[in-house]
Protein backbone atom coordinates (compact mmCIF):
# COMPACT_ATOMS: atom_id res chain seq x y z
CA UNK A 1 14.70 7.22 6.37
CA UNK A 2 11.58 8.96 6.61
CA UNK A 3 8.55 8.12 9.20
CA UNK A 4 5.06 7.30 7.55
CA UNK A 5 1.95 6.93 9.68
CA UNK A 6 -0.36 4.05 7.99
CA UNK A 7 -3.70 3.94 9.45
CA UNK A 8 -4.83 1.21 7.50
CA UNK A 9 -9.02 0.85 6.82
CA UNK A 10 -11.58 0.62 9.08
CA UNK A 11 -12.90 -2.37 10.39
CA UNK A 12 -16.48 -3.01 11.79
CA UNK A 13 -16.71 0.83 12.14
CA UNK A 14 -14.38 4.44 11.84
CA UNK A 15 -11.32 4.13 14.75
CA UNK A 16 -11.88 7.37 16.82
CA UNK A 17 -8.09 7.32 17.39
CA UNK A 18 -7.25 7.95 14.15
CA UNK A 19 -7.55 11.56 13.79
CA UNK A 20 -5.65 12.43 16.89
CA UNK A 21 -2.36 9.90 15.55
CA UNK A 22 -2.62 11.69 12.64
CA UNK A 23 -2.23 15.21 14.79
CA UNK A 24 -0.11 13.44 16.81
CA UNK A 25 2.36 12.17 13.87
CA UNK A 26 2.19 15.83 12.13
CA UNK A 27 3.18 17.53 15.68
CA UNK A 28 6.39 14.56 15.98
CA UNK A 29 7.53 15.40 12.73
CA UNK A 30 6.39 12.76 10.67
CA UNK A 31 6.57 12.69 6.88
CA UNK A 32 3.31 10.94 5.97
CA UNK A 33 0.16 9.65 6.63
CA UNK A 34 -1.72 6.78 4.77
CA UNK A 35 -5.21 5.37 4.47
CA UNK A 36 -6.25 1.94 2.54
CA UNK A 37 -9.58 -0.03 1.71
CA UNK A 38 -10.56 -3.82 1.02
CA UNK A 39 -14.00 -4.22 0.94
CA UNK A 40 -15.42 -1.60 3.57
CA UNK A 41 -14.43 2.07 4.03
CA UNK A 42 -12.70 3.71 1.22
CA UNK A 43 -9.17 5.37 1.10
CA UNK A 44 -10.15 9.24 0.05
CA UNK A 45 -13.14 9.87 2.65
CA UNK A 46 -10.86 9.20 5.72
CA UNK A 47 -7.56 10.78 3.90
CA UNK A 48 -9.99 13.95 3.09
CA UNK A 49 -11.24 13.96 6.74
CA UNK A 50 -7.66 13.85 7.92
CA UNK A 51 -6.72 16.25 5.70
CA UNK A 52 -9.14 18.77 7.15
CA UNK A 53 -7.32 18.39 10.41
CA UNK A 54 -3.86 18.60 9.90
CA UNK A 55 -1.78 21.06 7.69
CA UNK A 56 1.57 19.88 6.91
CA UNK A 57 2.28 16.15 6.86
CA UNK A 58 1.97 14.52 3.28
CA UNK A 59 -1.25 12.27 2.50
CA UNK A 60 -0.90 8.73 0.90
CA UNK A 61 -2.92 6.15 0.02
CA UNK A 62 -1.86 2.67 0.52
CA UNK A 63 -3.21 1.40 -1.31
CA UNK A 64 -6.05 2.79 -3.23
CA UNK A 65 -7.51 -0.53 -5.51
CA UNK A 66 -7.66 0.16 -8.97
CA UNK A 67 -10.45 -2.33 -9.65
CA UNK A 68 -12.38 0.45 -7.24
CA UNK A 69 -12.79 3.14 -10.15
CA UNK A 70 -11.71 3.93 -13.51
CA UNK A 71 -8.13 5.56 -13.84
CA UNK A 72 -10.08 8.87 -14.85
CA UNK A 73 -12.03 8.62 -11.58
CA UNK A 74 -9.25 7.78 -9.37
CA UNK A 75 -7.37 10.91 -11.45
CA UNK A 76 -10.15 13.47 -10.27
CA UNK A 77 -9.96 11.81 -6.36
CA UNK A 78 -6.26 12.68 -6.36
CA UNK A 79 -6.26 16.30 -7.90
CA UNK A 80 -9.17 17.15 -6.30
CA UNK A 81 -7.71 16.32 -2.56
CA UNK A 82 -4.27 17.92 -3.64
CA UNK A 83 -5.89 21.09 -4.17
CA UNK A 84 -7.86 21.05 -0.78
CA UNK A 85 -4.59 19.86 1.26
CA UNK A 86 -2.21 22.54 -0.49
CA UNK A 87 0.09 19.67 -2.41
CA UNK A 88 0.31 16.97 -0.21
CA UNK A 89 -1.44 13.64 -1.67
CA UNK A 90 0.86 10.48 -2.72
CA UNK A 91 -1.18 8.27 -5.08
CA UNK A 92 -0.82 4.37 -4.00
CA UNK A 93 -2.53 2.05 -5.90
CA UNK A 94 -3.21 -1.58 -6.11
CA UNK A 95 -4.50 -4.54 -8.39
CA UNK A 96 -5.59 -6.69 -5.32
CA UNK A 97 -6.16 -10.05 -6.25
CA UNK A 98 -9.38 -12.37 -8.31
CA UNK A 99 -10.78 -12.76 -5.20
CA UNK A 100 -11.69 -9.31 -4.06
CA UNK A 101 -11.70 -7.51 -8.01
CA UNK A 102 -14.40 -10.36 -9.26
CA UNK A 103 -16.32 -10.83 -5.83
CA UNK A 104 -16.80 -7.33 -4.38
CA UNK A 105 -16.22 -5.03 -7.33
CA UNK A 106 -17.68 -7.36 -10.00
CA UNK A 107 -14.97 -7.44 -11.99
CA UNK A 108 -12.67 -10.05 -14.54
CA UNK A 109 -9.40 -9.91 -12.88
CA UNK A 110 -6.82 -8.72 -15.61
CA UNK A 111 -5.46 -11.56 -17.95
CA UNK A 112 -2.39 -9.60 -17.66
CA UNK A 113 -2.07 -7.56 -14.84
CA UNK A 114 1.52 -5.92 -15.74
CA UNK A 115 -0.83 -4.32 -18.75
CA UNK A 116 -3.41 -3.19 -16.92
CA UNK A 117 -1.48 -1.58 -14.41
CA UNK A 118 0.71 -0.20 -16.64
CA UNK A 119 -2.82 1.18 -18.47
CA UNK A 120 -4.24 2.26 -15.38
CA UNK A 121 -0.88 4.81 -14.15
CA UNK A 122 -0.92 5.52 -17.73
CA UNK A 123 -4.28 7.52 -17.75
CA UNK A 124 -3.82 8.62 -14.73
CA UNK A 125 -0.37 10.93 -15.35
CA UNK A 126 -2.60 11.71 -18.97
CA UNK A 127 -4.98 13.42 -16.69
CA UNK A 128 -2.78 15.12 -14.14
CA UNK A 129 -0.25 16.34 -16.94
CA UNK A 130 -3.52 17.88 -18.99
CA UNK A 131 -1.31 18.36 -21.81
CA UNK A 132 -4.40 17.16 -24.27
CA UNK A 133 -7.51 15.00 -24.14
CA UNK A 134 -7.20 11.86 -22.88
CA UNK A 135 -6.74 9.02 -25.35
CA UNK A 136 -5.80 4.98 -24.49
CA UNK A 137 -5.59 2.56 -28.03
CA UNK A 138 -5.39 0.25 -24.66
CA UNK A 139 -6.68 -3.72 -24.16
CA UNK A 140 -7.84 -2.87 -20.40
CA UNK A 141 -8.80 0.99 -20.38
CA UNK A 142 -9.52 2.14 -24.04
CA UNK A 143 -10.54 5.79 -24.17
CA UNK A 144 -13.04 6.78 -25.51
CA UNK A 145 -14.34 3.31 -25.33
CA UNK A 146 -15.89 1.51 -28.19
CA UNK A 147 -16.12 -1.83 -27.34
CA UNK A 148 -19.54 -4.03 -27.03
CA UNK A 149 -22.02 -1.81 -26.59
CA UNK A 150 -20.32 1.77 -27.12
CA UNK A 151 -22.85 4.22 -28.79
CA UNK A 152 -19.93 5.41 -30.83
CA UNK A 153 -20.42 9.22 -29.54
CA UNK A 154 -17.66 9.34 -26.73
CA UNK A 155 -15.10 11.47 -27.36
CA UNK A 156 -11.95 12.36 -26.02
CA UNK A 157 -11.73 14.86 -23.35
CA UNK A 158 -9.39 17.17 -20.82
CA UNK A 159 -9.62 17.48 -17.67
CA UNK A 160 -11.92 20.74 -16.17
CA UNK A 161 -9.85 21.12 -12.94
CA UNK A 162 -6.47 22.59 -13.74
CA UNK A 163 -4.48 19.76 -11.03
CA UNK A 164 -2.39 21.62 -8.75
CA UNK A 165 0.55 19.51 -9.67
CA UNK A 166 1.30 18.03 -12.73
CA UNK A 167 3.74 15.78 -11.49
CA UNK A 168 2.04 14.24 -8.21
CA UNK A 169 3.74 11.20 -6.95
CA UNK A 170 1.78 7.56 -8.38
CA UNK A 171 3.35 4.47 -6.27
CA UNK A 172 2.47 0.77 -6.84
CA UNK A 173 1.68 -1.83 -4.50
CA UNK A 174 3.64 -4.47 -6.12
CA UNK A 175 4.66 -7.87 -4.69
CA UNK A 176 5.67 -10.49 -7.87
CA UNK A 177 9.23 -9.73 -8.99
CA UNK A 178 8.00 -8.41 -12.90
CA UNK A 179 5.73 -6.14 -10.78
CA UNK A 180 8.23 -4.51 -8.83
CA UNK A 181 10.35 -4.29 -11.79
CA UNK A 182 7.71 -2.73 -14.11
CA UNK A 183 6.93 -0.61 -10.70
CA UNK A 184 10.31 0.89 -11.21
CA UNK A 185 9.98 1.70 -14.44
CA UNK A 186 6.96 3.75 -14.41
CA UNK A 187 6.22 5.15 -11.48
CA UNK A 188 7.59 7.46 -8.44
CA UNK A 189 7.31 4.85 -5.69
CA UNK A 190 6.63 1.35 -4.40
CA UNK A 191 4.78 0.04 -1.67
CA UNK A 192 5.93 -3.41 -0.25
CA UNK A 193 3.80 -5.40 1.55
CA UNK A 194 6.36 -7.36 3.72
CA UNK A 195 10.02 -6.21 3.87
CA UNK A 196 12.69 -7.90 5.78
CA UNK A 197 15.90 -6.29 6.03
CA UNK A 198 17.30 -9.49 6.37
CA UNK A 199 16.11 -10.36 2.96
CA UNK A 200 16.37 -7.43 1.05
CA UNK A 201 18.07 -9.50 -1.58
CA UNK A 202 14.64 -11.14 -2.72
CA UNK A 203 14.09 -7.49 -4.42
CA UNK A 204 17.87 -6.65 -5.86
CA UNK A 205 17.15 -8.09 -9.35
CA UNK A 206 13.22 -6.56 -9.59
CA UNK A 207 14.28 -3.28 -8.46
CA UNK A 208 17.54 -2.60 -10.38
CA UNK A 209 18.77 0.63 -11.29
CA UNK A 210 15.82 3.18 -9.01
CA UNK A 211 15.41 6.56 -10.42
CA UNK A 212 16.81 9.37 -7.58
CA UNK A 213 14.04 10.55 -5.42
CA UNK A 214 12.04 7.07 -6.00
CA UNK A 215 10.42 5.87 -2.72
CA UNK A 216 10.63 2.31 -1.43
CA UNK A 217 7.85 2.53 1.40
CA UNK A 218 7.15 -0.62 3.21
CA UNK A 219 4.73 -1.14 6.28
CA UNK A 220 5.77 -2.42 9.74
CA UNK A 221 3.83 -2.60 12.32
CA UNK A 222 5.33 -1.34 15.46
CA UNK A 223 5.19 -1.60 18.96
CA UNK A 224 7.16 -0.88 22.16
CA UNK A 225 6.75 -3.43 24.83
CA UNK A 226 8.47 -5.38 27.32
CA UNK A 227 7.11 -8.89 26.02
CA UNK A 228 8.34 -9.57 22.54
CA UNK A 229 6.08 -12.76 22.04
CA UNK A 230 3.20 -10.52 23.16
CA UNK A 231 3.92 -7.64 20.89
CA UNK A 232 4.43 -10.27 18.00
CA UNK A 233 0.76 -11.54 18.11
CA UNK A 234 -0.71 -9.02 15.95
CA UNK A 235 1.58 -9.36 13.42
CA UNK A 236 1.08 -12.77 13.66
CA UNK A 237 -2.64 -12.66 13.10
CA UNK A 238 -2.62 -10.23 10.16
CA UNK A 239 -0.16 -12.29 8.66
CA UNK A 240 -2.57 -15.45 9.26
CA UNK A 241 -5.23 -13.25 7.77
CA UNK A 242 -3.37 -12.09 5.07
CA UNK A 243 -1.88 -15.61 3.87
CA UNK A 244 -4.45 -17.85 4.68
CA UNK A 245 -7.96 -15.36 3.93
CA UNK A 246 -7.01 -12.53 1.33
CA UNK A 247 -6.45 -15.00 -1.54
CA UNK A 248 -7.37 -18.30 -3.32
CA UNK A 249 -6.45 -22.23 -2.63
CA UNK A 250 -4.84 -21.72 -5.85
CA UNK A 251 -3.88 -18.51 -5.82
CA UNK A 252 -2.13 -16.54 -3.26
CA UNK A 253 -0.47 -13.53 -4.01
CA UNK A 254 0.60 -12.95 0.20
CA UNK A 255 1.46 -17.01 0.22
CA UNK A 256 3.63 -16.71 -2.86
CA UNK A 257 5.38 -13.90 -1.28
CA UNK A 258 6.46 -15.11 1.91
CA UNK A 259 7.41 -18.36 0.13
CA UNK A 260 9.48 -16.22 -1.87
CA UNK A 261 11.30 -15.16 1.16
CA UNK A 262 12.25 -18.36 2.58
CA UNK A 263 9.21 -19.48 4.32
CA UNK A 264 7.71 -21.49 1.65
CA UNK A 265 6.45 -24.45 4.20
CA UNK A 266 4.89 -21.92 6.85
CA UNK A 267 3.23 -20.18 4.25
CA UNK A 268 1.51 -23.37 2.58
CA UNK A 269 0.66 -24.88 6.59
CA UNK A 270 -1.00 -21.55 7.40
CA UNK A 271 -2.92 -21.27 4.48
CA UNK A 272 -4.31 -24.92 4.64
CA UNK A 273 -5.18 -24.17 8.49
CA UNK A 274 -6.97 -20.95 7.27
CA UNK A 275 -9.10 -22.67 4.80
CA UNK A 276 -9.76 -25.56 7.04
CA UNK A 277 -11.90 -23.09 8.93
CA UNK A 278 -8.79 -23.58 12.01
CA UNK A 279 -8.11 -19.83 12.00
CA UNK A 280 -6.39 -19.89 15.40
CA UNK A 281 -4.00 -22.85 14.24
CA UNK A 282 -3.12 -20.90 10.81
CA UNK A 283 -2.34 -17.62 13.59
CA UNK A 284 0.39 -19.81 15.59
CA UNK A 285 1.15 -21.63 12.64
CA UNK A 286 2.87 -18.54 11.60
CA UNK A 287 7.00 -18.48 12.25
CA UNK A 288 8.22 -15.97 15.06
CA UNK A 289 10.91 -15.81 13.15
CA UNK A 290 9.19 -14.36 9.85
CA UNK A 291 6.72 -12.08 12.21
CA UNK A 292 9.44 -10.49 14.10
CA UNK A 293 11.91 -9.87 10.94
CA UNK A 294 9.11 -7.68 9.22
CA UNK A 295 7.68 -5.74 12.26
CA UNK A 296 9.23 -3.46 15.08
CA UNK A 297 8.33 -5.15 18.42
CA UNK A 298 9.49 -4.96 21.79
CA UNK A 299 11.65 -2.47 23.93
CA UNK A 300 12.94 0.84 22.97
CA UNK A 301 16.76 -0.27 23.14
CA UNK A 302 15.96 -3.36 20.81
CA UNK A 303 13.73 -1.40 17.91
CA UNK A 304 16.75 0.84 17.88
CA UNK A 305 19.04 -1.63 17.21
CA UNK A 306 17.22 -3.33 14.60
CA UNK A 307 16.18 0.08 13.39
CA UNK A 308 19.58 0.17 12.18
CA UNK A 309 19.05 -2.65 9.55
CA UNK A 310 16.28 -1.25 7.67
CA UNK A 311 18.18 2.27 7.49
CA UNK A 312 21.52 0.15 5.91
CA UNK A 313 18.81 -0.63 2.88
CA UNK A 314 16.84 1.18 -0.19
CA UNK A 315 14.10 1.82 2.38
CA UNK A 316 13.13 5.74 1.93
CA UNK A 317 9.82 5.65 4.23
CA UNK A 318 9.04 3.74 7.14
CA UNK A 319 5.17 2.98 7.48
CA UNK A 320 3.94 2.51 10.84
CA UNK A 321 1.05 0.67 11.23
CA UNK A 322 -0.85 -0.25 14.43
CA UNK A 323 1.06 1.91 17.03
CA UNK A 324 0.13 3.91 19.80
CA UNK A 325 0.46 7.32 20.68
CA UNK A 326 4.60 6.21 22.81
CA UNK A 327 5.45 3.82 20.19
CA UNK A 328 4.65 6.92 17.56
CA UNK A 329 6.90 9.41 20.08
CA UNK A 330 9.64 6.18 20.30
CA UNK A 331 9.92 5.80 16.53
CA UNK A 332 10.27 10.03 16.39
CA UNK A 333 12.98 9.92 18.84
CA UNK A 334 15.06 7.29 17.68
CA UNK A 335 14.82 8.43 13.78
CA UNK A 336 16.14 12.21 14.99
């Protein structure tokens, strides 16, 4: 099981930290390092700037949202930082949810998302293959387009850029079981959001019959510390963030996940705390239990041990979010 460095996206401003983890990761032996966006900095800027400053370790994004730029655009990101790293991007992309697609990018949220991702990785392997021009008889990304509006001159076209690799890796954040199982079907990698290897069963059916070499990359945020409870409260608030904020009354993609894996009560009390404007509530509201399974917290002999677990699954990568530069040497030590 392979160590990933997830750095996550910036908040109010760019973490001066990040850089040096990165450095820091490359020099420990770590595999990967990953970069995401919501609605603030974006995934390639930071992954480019880290990219600059390191030489070895492989760059992901996790996730990159698709609702962000056209699969042609998000193409040209990709080969365009593969050739300035040498090789090393992994694509990660995401739908996101209605919230975020038709309120910050100003877009319908796919009547059938399956389609449209399927669509999306679609055109984007078109483009990194350059075999011809790219052409999509598709419902979500036709090219050329001629729907309402279309001038009727597009054309289809081929890539300038030669990509450096034809075949660079294209992983899906996925979360609903047809997801996961279309995920395994079409592309190189998947990216879950929570994964308890207590509860790895929730996935058997989805994931099936993986091709060899395909990654199963989940995040965990990890900490050494003496003080379980204490090391547990970030998790805990992300979590509160994540089910009760990133998301819908009605429609929850996080909430229907951790229902899915046993805490279906939890997950509707935090949410209606969240909404209710009692943020703090929704926070403890969320089970120690569910916080703890999912993340790495606490002291070095104890992550060990439970470190054990997640290698006994399909896990291939081991994201680390949220750590510090020990927790970062821990993780290295133990994984040797």
């Amino acid at each position: 099981m392979r160590l990933g460095l997830a750095l996550g996206y910036w908040g109010r401003g760019p973490d001066p930290r990040h850089v040096e983890l990165a450095r820091q990761a490359e020099q420990l032996g770590y595999h990967s390092v990953w970069t995401s966006e919501s609605w603030g900095s974006d995934a390639f800027t930071a992954l480019t700037w880290i990219a600059a400053r390191t030489t070895r370790i492989l760059l992901g994004t996790a996730v990159a949202q698709m609702a962000a730029r056209t699969p042609t655009a998000t193409a040209m990101h990709a080969l365009t930082l593969d050739h300035l790293s040498g090789g090393r991007v992994l694509l990660g992309l995401g739908l996101s949810g209605p919230q975020v697609v038709e309120g910050w990018y100003g877009r319908p949220f796919p009547a059938s998302p399956l389609t449209a991702t399927r669509e999306y990785v679609d055109v984007v392997r078109q483009v990194l293959r350059r075999e011809a021009p790219v052409t999509l008889d598709g419902r979500f990304h036709p090219l050329p387009y001629t729907g309402p509006g279309a001038t009727g001159l597009g054309k289809p076209l081929k890539s300038v850029t030669h990509p450096l690799r034809s075949g660079l890796p294209v992983l899906l954040g996925a979360e609903g079981p047809r997801n996961i199982a279309q995920t395994a079907r079409i592309a190189d990698g998947w990216l879950p959001l929570y994964w308890s290897p207590e509860r790895a069963d929730v996935y058997t059916a989805s994931l099936g019959e993986v091709p060899a070499g395909f990654m199963v990359a989940p995040m965990v945020r990890a900490r050494v510390c003496a003080d379980v409870a204490e090391g547990l409260r970030p998790v805990k608030a992300m979590l509160g963030f994540y089910i009760g904020g990133m998301g819908h009354a009605t429609r929850n993609f996080h909430a229907d996940l951790m229902a899915r894996m046993g805490f279906e009560d939890a997950a509707r009390r935090v949410r209606e705390l969240f909404l209710a404007g009692r943020r703090a509530e929704a926070v403890e509201a969320v089970p120690d239990s569910f916080a703890d399974e999912i993340s790495l917290v606490g002291p070095r002999e104890r992550i060990a041990e439970r470190l054990t677990a997640w290698r006994a699954g399909p896990v291939t990568d081991l994201l680390v979010t949220g750590p510090d530069p020990e927790t970062l040497r821990v993780l290295a030590e133990l994984s040797t």
